[in-house]
PDB file of N, CA and C in Angstrom:
ATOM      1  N   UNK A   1      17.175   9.204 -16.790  1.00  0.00           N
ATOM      2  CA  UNK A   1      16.353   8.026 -16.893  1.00  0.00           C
ATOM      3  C   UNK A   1      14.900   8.407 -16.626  1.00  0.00           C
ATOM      4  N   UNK A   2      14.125   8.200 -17.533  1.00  0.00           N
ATOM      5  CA  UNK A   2      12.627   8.579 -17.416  1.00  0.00           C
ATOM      6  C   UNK A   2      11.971   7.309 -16.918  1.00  0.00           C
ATOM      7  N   UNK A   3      11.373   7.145 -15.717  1.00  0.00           N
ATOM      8  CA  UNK A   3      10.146   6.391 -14.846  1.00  0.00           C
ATOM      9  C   UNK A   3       9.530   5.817 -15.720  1.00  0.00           C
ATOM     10  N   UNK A   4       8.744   6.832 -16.712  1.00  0.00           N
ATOM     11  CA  UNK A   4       7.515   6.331 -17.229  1.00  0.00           C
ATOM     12  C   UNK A   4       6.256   6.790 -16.177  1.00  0.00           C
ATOM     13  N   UNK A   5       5.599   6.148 -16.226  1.00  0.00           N
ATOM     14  CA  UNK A   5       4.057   7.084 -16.187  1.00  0.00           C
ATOM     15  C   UNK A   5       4.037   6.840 -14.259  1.00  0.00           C
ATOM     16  N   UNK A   6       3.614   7.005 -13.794  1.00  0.00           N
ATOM     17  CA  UNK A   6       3.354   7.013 -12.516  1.00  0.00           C
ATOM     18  C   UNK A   6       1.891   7.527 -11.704  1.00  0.00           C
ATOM     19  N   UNK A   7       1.405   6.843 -11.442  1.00  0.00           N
ATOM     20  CA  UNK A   7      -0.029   7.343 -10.893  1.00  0.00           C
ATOM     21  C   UNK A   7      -0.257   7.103  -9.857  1.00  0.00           C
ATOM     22  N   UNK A   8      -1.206   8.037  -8.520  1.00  0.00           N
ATOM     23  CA  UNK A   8      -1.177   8.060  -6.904  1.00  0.00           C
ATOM     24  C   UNK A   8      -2.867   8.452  -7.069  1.00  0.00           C
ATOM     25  N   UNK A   9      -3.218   7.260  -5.965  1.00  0.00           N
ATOM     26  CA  UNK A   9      -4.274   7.667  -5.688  1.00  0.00           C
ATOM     27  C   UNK A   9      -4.588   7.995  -4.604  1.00  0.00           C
ATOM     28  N   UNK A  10      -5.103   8.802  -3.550  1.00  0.00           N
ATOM     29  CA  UNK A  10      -5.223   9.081  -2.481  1.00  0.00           C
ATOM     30  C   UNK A  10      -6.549   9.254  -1.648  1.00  0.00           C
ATOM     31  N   UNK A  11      -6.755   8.631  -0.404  1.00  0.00           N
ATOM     32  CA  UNK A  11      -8.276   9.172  -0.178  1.00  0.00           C
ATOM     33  C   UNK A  11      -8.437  10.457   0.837  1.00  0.00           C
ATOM     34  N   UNK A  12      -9.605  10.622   1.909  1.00  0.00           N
ATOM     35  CA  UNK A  12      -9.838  11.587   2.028  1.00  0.00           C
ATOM     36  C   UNK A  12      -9.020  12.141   3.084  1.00  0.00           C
ATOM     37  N   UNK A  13      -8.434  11.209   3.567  1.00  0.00           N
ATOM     38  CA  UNK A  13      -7.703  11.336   4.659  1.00  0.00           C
ATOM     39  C   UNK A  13      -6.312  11.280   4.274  1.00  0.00           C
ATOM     40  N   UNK A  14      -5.971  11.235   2.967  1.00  0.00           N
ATOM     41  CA  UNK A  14      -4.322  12.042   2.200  1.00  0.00           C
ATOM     42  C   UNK A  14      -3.453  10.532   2.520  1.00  0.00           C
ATOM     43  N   UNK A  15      -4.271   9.422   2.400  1.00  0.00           N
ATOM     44  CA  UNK A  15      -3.357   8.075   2.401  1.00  0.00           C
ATOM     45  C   UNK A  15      -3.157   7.487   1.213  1.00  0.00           C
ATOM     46  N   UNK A  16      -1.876   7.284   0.913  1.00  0.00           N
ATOM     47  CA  UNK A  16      -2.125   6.356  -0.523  1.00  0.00           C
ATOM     48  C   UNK A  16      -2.714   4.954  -0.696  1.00  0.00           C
ATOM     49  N   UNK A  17      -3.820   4.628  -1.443  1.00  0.00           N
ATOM     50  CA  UNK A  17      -4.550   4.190  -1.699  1.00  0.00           C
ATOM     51  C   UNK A  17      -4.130   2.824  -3.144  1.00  0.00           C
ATOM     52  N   UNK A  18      -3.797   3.570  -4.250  1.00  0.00           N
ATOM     53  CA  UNK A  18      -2.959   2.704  -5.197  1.00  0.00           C
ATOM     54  C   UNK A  18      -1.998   3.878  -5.806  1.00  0.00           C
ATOM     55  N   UNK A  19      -1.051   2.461  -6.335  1.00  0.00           N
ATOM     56  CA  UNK A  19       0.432   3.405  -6.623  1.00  0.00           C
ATOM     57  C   UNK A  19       0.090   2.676  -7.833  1.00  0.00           C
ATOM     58  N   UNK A  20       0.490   3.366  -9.526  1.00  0.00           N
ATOM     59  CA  UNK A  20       0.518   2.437 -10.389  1.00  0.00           C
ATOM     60  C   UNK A  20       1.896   2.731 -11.200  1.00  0.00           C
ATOM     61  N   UNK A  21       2.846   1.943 -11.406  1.00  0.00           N
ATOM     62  CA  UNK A  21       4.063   2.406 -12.034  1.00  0.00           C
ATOM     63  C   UNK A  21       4.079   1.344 -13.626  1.00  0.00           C
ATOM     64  N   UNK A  22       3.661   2.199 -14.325  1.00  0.00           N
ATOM     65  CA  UNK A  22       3.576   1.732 -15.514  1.00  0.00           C
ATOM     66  C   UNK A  22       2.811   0.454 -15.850  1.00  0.00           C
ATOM     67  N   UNK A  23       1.737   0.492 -15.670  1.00  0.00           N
ATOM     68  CA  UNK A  23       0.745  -0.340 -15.374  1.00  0.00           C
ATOM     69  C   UNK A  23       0.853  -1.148 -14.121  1.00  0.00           C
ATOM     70  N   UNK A  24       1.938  -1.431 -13.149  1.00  0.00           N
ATOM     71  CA  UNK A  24       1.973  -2.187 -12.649  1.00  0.00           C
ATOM     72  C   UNK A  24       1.431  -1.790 -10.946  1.00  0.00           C
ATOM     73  N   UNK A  25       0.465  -2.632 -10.775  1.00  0.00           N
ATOM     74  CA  UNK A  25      -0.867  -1.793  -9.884  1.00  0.00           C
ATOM     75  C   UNK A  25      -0.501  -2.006  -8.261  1.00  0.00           C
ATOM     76  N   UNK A  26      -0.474  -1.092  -7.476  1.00  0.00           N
ATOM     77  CA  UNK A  26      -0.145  -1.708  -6.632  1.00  0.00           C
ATOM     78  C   UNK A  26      -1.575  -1.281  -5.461  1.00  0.00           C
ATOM     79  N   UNK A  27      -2.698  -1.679  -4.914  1.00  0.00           N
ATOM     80  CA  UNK A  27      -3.530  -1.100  -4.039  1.00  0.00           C
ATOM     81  C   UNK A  27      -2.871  -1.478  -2.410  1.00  0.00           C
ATOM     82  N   UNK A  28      -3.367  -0.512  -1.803  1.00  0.00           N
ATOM     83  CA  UNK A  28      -3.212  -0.423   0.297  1.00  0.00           C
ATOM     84  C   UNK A  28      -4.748  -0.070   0.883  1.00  0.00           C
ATOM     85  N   UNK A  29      -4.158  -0.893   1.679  1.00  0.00           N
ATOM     86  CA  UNK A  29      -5.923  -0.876   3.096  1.00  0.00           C
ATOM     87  C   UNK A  29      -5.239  -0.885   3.889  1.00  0.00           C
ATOM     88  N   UNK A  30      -6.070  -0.101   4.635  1.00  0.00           N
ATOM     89  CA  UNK A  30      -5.903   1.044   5.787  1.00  0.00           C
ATOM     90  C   UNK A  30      -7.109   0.231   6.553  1.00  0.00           C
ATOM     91  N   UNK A  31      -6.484   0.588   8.619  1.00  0.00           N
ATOM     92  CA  UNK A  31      -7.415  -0.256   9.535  1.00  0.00           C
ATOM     93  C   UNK A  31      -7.712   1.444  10.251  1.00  0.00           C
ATOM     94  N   UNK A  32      -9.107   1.029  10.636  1.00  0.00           N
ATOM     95  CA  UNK A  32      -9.619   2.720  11.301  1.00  0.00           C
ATOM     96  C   UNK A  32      -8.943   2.896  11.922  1.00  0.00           C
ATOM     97  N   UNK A  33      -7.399   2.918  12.414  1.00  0.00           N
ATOM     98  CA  UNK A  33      -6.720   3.649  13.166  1.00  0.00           C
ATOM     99  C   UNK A  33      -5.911   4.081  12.223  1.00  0.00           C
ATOM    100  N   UNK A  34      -5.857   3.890  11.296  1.00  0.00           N
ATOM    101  CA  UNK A  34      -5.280   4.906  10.000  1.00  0.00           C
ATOM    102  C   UNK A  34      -4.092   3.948   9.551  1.00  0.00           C
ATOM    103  N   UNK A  35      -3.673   2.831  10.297  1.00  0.00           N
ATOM    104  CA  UNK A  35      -2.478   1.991  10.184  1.00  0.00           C
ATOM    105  C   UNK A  35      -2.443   1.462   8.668  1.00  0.00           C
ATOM    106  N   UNK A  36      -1.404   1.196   8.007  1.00  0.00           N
ATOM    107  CA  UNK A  36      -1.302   0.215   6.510  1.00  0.00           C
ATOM    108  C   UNK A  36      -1.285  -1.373   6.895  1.00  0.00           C
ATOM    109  N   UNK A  37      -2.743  -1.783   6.564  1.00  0.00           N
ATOM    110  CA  UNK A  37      -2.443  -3.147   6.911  1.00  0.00           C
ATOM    111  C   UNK A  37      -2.258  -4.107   5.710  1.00  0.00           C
ATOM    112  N   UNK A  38      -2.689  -3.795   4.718  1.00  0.00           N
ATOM    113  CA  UNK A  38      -1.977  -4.879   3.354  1.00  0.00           C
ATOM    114  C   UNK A  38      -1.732  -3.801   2.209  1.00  0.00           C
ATOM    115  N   UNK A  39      -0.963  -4.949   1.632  1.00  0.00           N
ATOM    116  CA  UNK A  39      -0.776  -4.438   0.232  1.00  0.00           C
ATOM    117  C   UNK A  39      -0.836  -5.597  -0.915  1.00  0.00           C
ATOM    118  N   UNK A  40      -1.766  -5.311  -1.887  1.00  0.00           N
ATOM    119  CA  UNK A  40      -2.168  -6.407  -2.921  1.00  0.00           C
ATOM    120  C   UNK A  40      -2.090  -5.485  -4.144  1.00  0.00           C
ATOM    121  N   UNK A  41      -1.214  -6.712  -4.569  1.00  0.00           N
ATOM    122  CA  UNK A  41      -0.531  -6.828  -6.182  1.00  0.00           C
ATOM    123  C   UNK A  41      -1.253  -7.774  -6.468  1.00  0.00           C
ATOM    124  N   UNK A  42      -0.741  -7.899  -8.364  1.00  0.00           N
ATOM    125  CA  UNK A  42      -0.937  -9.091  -8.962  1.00  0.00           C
ATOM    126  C   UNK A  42      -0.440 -10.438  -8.638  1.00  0.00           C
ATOM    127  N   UNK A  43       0.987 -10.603  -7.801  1.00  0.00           N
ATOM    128  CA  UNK A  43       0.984 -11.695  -7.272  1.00  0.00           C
ATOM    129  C   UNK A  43       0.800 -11.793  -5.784  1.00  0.00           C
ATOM    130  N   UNK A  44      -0.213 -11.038  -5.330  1.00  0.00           N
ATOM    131  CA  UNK A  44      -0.720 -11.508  -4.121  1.00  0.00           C
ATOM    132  C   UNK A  44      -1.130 -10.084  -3.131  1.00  0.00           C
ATOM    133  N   UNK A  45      -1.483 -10.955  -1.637  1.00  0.00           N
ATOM    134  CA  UNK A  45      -1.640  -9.563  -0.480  1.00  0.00           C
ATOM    135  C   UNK A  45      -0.487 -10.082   0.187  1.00  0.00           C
ATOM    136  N   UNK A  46      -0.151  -8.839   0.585  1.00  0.00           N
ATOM    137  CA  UNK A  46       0.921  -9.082   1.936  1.00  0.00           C
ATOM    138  C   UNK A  46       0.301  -8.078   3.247  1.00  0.00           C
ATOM    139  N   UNK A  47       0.441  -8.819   4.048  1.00  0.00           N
ATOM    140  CA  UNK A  47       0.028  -8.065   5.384  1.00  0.00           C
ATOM    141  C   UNK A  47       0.736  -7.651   6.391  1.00  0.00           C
ATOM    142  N   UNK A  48       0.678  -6.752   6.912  1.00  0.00           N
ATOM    143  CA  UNK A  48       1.892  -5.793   7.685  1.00  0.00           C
ATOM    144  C   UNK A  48       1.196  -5.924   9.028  1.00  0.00           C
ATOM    145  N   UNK A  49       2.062  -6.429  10.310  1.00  0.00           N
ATOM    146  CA  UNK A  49       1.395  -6.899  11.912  1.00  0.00           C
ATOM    147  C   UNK A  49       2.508  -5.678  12.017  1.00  0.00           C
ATOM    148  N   UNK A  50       1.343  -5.363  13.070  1.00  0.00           N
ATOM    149  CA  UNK A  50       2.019  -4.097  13.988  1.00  0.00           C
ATOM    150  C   UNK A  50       1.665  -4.207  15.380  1.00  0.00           C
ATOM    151  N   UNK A  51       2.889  -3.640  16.199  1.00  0.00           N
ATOM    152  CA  UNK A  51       2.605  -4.305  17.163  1.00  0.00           C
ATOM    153  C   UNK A  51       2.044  -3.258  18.299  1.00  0.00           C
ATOM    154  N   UNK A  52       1.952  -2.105  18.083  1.00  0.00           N
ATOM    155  CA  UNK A  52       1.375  -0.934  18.461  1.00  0.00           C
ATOM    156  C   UNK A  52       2.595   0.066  18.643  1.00  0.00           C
ATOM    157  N   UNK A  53       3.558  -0.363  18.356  1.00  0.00           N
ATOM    158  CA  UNK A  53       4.807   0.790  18.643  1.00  0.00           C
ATOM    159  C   UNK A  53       5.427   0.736  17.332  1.00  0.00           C
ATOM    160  N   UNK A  54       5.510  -0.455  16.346  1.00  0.00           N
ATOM    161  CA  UNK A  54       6.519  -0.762  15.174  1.00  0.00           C
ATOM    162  C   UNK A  54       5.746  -1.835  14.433  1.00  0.00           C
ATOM    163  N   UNK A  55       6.112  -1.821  12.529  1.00  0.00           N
ATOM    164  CA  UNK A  55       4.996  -2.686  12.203  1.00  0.00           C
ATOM    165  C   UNK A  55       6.690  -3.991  12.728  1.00  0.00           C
ATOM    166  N   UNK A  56       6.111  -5.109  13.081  1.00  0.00           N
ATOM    167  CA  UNK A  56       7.206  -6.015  13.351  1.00  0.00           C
ATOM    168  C   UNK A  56       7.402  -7.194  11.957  1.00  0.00           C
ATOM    169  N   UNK A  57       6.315  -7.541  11.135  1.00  0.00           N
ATOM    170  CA  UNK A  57       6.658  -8.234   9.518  1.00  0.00           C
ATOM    171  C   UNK A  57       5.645  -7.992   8.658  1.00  0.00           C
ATOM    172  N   UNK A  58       5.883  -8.842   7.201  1.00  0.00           N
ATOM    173  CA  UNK A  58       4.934  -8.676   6.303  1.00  0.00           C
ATOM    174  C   UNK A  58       4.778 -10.103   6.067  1.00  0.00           C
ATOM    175  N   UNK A  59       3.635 -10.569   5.995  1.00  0.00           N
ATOM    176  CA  UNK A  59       3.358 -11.538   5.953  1.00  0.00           C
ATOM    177  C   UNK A  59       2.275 -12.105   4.036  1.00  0.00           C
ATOM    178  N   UNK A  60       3.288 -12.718   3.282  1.00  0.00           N
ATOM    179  CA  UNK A  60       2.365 -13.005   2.390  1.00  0.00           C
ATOM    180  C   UNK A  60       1.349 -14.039   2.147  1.00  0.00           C
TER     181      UNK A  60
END
């Protein structure tokens, strides 16, 4: 089974940044402690609470 196209973007600090799987886009932001705090698609952001030991939900 072939994927299809797959694209990673990464910044300087080797975090993924956007994932795109066959056009379908996915970008991540990062909080200066390096943590993943959202992720925004086309239908929306979702936000990841962490509680300093575990992220605990995602919140859309």
């Amino acid at each position: 089974m072939n994927p299809g196209t797959i694209t990673m973007v990464y910044d300087k600090e080797n975090r993924m940044v956007v994932h795109n799987l066959n056009g379908t886009l996915t970008t991540y932001t990062y909080s200066a402690d390096g943590l993943k705090r959202a992720e925004i698609t086309s239908a929306g952001t979702t936000t990841l609470v962490w509680d300093g030991t575990d992220y605990l939900q995602e919140r859309s």
